[in-house]
N, C-alpha and C. Protein backbone atom coordinates (compact mmCIF):
# COMPACT_ATOMS: atom_id res chain seq x y z
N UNK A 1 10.95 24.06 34.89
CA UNK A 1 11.55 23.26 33.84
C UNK A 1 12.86 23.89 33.37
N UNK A 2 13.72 23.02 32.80
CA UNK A 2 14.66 23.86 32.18
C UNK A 2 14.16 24.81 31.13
N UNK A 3 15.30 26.00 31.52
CA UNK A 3 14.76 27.04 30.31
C UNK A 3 15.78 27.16 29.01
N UNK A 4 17.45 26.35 29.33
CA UNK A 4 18.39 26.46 28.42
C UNK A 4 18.72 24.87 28.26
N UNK A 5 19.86 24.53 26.80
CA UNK A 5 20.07 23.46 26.87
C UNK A 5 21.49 23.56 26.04
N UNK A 6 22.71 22.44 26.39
CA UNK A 6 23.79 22.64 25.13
C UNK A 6 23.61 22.05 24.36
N UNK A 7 24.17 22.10 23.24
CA UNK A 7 24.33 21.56 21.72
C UNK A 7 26.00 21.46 21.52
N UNK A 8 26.63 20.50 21.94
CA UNK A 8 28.03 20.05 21.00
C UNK A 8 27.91 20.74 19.51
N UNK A 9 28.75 21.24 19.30
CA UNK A 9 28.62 21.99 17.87
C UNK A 9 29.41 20.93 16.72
N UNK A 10 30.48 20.44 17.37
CA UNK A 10 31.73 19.57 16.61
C UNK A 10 31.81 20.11 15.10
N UNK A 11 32.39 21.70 15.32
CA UNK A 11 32.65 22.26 14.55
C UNK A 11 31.56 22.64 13.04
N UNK A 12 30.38 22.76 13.92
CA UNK A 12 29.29 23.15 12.90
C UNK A 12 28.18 23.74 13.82
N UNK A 13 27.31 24.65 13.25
CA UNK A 13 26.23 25.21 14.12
C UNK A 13 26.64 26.75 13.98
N UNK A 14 26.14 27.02 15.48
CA UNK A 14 25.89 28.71 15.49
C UNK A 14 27.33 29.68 15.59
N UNK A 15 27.43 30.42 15.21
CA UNK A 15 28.71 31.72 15.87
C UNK A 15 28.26 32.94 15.81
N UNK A 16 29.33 33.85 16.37
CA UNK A 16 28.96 35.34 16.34
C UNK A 16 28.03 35.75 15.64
N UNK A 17 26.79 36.34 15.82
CA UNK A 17 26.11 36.83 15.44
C UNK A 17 24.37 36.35 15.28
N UNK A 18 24.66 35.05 15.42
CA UNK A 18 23.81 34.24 15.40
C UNK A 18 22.91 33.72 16.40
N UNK A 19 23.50 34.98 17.49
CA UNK A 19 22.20 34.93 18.62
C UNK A 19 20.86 34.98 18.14
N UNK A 20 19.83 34.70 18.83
CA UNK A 20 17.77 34.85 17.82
C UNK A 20 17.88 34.04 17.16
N UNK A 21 18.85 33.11 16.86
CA UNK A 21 18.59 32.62 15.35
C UNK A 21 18.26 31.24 16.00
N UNK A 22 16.88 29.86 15.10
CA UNK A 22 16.64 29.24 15.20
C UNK A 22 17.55 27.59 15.79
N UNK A 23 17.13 27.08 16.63
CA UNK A 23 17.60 25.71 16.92
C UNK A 23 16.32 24.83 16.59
N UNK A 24 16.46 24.17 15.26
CA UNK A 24 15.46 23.12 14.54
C UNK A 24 16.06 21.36 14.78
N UNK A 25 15.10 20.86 14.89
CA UNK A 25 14.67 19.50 15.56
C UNK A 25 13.91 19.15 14.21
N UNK A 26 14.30 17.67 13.60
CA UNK A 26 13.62 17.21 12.63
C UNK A 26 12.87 16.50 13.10
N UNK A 27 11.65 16.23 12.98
CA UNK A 27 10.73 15.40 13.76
C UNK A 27 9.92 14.97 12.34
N UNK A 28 9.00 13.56 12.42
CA UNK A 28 8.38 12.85 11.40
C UNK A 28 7.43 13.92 11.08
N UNK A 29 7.00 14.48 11.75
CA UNK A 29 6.15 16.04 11.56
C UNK A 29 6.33 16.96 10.50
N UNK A 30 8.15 16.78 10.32
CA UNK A 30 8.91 18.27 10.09
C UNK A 30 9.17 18.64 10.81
N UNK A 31 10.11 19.48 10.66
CA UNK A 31 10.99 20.69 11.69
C UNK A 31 10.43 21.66 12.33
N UNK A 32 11.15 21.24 13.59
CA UNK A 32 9.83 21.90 14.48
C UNK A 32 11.28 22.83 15.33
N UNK A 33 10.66 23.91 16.03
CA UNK A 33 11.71 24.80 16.61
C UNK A 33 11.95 24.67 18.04
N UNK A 34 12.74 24.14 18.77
CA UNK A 34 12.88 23.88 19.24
C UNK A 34 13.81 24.83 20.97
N UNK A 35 15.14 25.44 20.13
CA UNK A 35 15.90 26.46 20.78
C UNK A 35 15.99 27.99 20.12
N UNK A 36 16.00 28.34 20.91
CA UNK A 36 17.05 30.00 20.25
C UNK A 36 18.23 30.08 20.58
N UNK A 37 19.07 30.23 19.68
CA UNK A 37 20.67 30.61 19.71
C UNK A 37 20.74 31.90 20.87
N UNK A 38 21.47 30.97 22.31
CA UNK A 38 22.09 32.63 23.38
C UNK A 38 23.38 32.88 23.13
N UNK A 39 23.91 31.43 23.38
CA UNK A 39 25.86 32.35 24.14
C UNK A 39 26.47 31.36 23.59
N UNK A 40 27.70 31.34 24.01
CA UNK A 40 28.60 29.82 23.71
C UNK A 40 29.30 29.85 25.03
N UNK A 41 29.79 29.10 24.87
CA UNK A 41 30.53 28.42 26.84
C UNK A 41 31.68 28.76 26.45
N UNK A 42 32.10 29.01 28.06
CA UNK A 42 33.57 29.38 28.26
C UNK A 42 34.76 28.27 27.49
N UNK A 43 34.19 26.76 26.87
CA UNK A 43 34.94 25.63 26.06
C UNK A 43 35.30 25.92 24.96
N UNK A 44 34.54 27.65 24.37
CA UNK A 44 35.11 27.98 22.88
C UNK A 44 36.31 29.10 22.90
N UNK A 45 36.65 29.13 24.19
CA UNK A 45 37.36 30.41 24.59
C UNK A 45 39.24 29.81 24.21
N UNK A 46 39.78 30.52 23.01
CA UNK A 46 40.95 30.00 22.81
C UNK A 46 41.98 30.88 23.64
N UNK A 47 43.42 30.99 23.54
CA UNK A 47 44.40 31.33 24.03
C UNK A 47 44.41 32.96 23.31
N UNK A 48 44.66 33.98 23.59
CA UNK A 48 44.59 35.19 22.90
C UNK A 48 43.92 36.09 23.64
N UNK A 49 43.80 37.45 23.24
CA UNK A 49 43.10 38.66 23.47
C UNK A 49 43.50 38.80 24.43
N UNK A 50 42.60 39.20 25.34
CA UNK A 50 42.71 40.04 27.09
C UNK A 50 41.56 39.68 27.82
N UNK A 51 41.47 39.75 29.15
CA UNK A 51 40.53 39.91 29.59
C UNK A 51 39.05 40.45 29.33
N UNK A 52 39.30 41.59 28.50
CA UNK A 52 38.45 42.32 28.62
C UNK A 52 37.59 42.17 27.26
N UNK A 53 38.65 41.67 25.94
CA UNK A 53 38.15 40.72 24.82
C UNK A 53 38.84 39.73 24.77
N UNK A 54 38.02 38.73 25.07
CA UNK A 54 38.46 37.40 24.85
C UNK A 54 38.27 36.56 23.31
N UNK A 55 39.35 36.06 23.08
CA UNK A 55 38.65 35.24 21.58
C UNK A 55 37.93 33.59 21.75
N UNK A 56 36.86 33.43 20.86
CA UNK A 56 37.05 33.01 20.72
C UNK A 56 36.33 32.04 19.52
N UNK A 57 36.39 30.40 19.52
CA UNK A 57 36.21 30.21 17.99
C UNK A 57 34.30 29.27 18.46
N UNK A 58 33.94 29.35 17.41
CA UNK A 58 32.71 28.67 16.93
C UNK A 58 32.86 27.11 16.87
N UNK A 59 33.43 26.68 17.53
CA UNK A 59 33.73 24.72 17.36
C UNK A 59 33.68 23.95 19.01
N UNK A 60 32.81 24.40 19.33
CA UNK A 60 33.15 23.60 20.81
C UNK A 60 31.11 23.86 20.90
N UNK A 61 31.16 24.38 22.24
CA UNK A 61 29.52 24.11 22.76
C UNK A 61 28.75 25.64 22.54
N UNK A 62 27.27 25.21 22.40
CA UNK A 62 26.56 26.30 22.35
C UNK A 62 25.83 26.28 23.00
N UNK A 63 24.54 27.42 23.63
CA UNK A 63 23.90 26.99 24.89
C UNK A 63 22.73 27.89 23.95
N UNK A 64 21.40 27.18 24.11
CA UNK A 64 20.26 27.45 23.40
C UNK A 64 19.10 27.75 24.52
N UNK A 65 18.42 28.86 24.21
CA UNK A 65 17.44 29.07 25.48
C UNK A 65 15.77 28.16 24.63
N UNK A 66 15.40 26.99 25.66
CA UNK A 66 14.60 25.72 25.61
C UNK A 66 13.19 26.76 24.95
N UNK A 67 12.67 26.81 23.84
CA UNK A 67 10.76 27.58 23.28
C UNK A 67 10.17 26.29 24.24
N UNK A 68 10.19 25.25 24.06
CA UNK A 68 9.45 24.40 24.80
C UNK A 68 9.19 25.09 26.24
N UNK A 69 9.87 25.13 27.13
CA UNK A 69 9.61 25.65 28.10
C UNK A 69 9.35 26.56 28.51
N UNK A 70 9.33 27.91 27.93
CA UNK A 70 8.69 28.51 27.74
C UNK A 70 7.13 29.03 27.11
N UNK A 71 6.49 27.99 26.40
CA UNK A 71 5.75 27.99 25.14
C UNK A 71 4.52 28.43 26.30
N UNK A 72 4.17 28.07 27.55
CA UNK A 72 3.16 28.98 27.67
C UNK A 72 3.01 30.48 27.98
N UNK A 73 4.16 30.75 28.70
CA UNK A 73 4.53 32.51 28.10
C UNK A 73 4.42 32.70 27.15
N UNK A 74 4.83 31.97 26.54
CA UNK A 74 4.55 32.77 24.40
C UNK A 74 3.46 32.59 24.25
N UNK A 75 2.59 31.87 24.58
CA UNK A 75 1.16 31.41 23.76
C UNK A 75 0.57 32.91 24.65
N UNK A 76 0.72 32.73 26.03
CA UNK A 76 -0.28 34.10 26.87
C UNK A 76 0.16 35.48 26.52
N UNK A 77 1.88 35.61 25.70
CA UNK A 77 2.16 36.45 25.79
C UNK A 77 1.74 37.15 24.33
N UNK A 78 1.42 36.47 23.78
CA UNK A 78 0.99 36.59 22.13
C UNK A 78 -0.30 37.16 22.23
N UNK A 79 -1.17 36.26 22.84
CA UNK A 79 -2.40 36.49 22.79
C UNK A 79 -3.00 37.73 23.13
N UNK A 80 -1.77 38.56 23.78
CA UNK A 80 -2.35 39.92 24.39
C UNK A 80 -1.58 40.99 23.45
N UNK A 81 -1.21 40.37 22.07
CA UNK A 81 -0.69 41.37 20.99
C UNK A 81 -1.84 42.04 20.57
N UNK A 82 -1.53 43.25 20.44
CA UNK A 82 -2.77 43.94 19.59
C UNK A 82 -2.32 44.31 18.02
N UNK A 83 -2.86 44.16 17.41
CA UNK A 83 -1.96 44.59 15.39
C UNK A 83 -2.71 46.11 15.30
């Protein structure tokens, strides 16, 4: 299954730092979790820096790694937590 997905940001959503951090889905349920914040695409990459730091801005695409598809690793991987 897919394991990532984008999100158009149109100048709202995740930036620097905000990798781990939740991608929520409103559902008649409530908000249910859906992604984790990974990277942003080479589409946020402006004119500036160097190679080696590139800039760039928080208004273009974000790429979210899919909990859904993963969710039975998490469920097996949980289950073998010890507290």
């Amino acid at each position: 299954s897919q394991t990532e997905f984008l999100v158009s940001l149109k100048n709202k959503g995740s930036c620097y730092g905000d990798s781990g951090g939740p991608a929520m889905l409103e559902t008649v349920n409530g908000p249910m979790l859906v992604g984790i914040t990974s990277r942003m695409t080479i589409k946020n990459r402006v004119p500036g820096g160097s190679p080696r730091v590139p800039v760039y801005e928080c208004t273009v695409d974000m790429i979210y790694t899919n909990v859904l598809a993963l969710k039975e690793w998490v469920d097996q991987a949980s289950s073998q937590l010890r507290y």
